[in-house]
C-alpha atoms as a PDB file:
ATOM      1  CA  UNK A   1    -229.717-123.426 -50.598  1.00  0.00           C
ATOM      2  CA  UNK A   2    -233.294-121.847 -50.849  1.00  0.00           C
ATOM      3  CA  UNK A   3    -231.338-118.537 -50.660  1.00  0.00           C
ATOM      4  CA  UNK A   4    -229.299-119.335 -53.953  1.00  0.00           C
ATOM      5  CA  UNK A   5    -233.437-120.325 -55.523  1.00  0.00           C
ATOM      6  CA  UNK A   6    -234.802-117.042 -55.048  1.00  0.00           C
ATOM      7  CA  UNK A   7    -233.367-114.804 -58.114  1.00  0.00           C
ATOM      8  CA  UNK A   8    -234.077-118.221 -60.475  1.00  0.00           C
ATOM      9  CA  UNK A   9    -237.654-117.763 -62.438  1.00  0.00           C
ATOM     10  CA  UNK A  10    -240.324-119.922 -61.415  1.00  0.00           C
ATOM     11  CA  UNK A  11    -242.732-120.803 -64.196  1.00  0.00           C
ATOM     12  CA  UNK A  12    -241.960-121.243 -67.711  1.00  0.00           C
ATOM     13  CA  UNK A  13    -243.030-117.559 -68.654  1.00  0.00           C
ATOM     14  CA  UNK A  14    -240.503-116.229 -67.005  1.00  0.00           C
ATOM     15  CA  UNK A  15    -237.893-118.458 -68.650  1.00  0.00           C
ATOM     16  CA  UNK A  16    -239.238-117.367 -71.891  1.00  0.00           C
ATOM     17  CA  UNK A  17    -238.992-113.832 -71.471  1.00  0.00           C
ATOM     18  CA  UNK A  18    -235.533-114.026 -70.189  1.00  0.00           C
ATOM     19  CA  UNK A  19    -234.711-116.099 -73.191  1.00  0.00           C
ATOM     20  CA  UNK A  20    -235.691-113.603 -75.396  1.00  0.00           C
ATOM     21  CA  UNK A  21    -234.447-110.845 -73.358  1.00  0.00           C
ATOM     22  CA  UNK A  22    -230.880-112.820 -73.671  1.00  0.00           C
ATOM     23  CA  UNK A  23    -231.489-113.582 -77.410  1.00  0.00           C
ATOM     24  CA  UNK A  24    -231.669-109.632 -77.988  1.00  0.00           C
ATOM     25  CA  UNK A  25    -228.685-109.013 -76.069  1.00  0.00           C
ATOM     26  CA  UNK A  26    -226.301-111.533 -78.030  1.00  0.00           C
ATOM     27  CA  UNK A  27    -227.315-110.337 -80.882  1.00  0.00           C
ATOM     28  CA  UNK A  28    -226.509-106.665 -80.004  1.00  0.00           C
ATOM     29  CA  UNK A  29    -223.480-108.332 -78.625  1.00  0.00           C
ATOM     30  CA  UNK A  30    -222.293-110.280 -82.058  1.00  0.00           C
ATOM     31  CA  UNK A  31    -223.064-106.892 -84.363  1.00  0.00           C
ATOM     32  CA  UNK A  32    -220.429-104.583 -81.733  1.00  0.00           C
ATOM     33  CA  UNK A  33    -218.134-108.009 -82.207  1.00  0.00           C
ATOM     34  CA  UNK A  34    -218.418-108.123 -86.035  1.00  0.00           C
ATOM     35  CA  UNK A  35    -218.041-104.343 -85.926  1.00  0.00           C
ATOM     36  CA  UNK A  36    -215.023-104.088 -83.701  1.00  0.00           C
ATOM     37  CA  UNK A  37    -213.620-106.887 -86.369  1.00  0.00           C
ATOM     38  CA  UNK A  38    -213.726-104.877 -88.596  1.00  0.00           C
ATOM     39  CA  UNK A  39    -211.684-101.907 -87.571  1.00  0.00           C
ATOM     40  CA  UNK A  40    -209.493-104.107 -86.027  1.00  0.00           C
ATOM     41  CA  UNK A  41    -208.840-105.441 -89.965  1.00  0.00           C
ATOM     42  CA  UNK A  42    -209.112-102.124 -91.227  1.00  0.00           C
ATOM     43  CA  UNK A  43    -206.414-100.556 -88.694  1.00  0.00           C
ATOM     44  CA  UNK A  44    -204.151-103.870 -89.763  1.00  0.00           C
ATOM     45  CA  UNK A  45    -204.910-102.613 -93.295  1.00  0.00           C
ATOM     46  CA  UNK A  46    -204.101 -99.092 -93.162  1.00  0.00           C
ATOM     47  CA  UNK A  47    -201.044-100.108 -90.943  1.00  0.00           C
ATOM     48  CA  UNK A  48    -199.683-102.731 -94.230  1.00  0.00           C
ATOM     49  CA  UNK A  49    -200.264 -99.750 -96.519  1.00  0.00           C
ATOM     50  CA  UNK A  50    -198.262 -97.153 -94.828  1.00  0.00           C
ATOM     51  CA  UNK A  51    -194.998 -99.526 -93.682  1.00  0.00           C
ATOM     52  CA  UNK A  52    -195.209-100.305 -97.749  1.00  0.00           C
ATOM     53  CA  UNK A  53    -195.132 -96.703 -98.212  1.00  0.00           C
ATOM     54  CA  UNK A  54    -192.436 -96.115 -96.252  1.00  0.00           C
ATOM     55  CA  UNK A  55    -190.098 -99.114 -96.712  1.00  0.00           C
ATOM     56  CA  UNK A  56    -190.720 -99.492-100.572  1.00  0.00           C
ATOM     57  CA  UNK A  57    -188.952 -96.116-101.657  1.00  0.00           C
ATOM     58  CA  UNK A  58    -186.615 -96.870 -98.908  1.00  0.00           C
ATOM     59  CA  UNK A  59    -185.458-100.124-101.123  1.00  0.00           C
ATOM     60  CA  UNK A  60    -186.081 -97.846-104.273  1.00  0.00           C
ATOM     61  CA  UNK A  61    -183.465 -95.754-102.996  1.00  0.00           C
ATOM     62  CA  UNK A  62    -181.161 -98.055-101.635  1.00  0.00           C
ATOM     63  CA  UNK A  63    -180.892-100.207-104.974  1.00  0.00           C
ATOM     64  CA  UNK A  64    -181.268 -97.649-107.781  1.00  0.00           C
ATOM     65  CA  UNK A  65    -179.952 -94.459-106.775  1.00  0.00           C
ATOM     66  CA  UNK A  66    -176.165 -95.079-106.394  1.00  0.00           C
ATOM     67  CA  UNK A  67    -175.864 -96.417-110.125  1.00  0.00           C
ATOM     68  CA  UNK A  68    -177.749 -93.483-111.086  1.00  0.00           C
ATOM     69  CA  UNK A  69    -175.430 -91.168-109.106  1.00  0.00           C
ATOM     70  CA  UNK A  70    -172.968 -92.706-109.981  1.00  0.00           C
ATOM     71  CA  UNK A  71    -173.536 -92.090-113.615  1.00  0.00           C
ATOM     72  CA  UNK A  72    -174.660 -88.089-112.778  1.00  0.00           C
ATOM     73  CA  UNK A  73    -171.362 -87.350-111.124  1.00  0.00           C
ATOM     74  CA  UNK A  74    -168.762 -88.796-113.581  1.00  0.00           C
ATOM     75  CA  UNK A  75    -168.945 -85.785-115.688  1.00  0.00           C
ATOM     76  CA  UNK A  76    -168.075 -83.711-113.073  1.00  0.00           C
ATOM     77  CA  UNK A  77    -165.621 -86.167-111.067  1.00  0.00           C
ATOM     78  CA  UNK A  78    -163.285 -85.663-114.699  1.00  0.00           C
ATOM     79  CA  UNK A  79    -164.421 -81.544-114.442  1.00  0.00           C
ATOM     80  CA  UNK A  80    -162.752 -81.885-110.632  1.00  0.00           C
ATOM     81  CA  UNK A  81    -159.864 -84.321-111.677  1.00  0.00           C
ATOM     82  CA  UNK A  82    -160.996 -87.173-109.422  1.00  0.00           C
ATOM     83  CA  UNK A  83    -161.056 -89.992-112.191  1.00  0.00           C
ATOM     84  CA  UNK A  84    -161.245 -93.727-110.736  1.00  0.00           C
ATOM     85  CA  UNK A  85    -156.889 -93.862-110.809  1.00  0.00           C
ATOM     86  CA  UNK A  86    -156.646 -90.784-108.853  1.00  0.00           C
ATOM     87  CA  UNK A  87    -156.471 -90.326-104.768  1.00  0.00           C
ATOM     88  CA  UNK A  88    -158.977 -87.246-104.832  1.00  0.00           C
ATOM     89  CA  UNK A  89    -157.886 -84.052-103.487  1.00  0.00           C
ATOM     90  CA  UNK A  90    -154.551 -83.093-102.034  1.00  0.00           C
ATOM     91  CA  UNK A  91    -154.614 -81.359 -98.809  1.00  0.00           C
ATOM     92  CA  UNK A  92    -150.751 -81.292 -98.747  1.00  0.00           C
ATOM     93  CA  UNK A  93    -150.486 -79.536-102.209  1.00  0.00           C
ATOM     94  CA  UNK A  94    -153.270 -77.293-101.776  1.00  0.00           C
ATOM     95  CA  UNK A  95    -151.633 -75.962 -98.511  1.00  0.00           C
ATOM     96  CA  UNK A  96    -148.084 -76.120 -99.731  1.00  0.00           C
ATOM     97  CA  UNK A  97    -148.872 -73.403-103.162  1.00  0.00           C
ATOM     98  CA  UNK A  98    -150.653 -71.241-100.780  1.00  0.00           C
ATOM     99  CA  UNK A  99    -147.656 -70.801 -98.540  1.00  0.00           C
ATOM    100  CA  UNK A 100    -145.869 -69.951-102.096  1.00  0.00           C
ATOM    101  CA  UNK A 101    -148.260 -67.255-102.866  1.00  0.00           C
ATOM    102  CA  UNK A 102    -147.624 -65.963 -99.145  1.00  0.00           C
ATOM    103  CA  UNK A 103    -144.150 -65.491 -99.611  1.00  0.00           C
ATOM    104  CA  UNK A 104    -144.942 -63.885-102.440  1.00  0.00           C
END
């Protein structure tokens, strides 16, 4: 056991110094802690802001631009003769009148 003893100080002089000497170093310790807390916050932060920036005019979009589209495209639905009662455009027509103006 007197092995284990010999890196231990032996007067109180020695304890005191390496008191100090361990004060200093926890407090060096605690400021890179309270530092490294705050980047860590910081980086949370930033990382809030930008999934806001991205998801918000996701939503935007998702909600309010079909109404508005909506709305924008009726003129020109009545312009193309697609009106809420109709099918839309006829393949079958549109192919059968060009095979009249083949024959032509």
């Amino acid at each position: 056991m007197e092995n284990n003893n010999q890196n231990w100080p032996t007067n109180n002089e020695e304890i005191k110094n390496l008191l100090v000497e361990n004060q200093k170093l926890l407090t060096e310790i605690r400021e890179q802690t309270e530092k490294t807390k705050k980047y860590i916050r910081a980086g949370r932060i930033i990382s809030f802001l930008y999934l806001v920036l991205i998801i918000a005019p996701l939503l935007f979009a998702a909600f309010y631009l079909p109404p508005l589209i909506k709305n924008y495209m009726a003129p020109y639905q009545e312009l193309l003769g697609n009106t809420e009662g109709a099918t839309g455009l006829d393949v079958d027509s549109i192919n059968e009148l060009l095979g009249q103006f083949k024959q032509k």
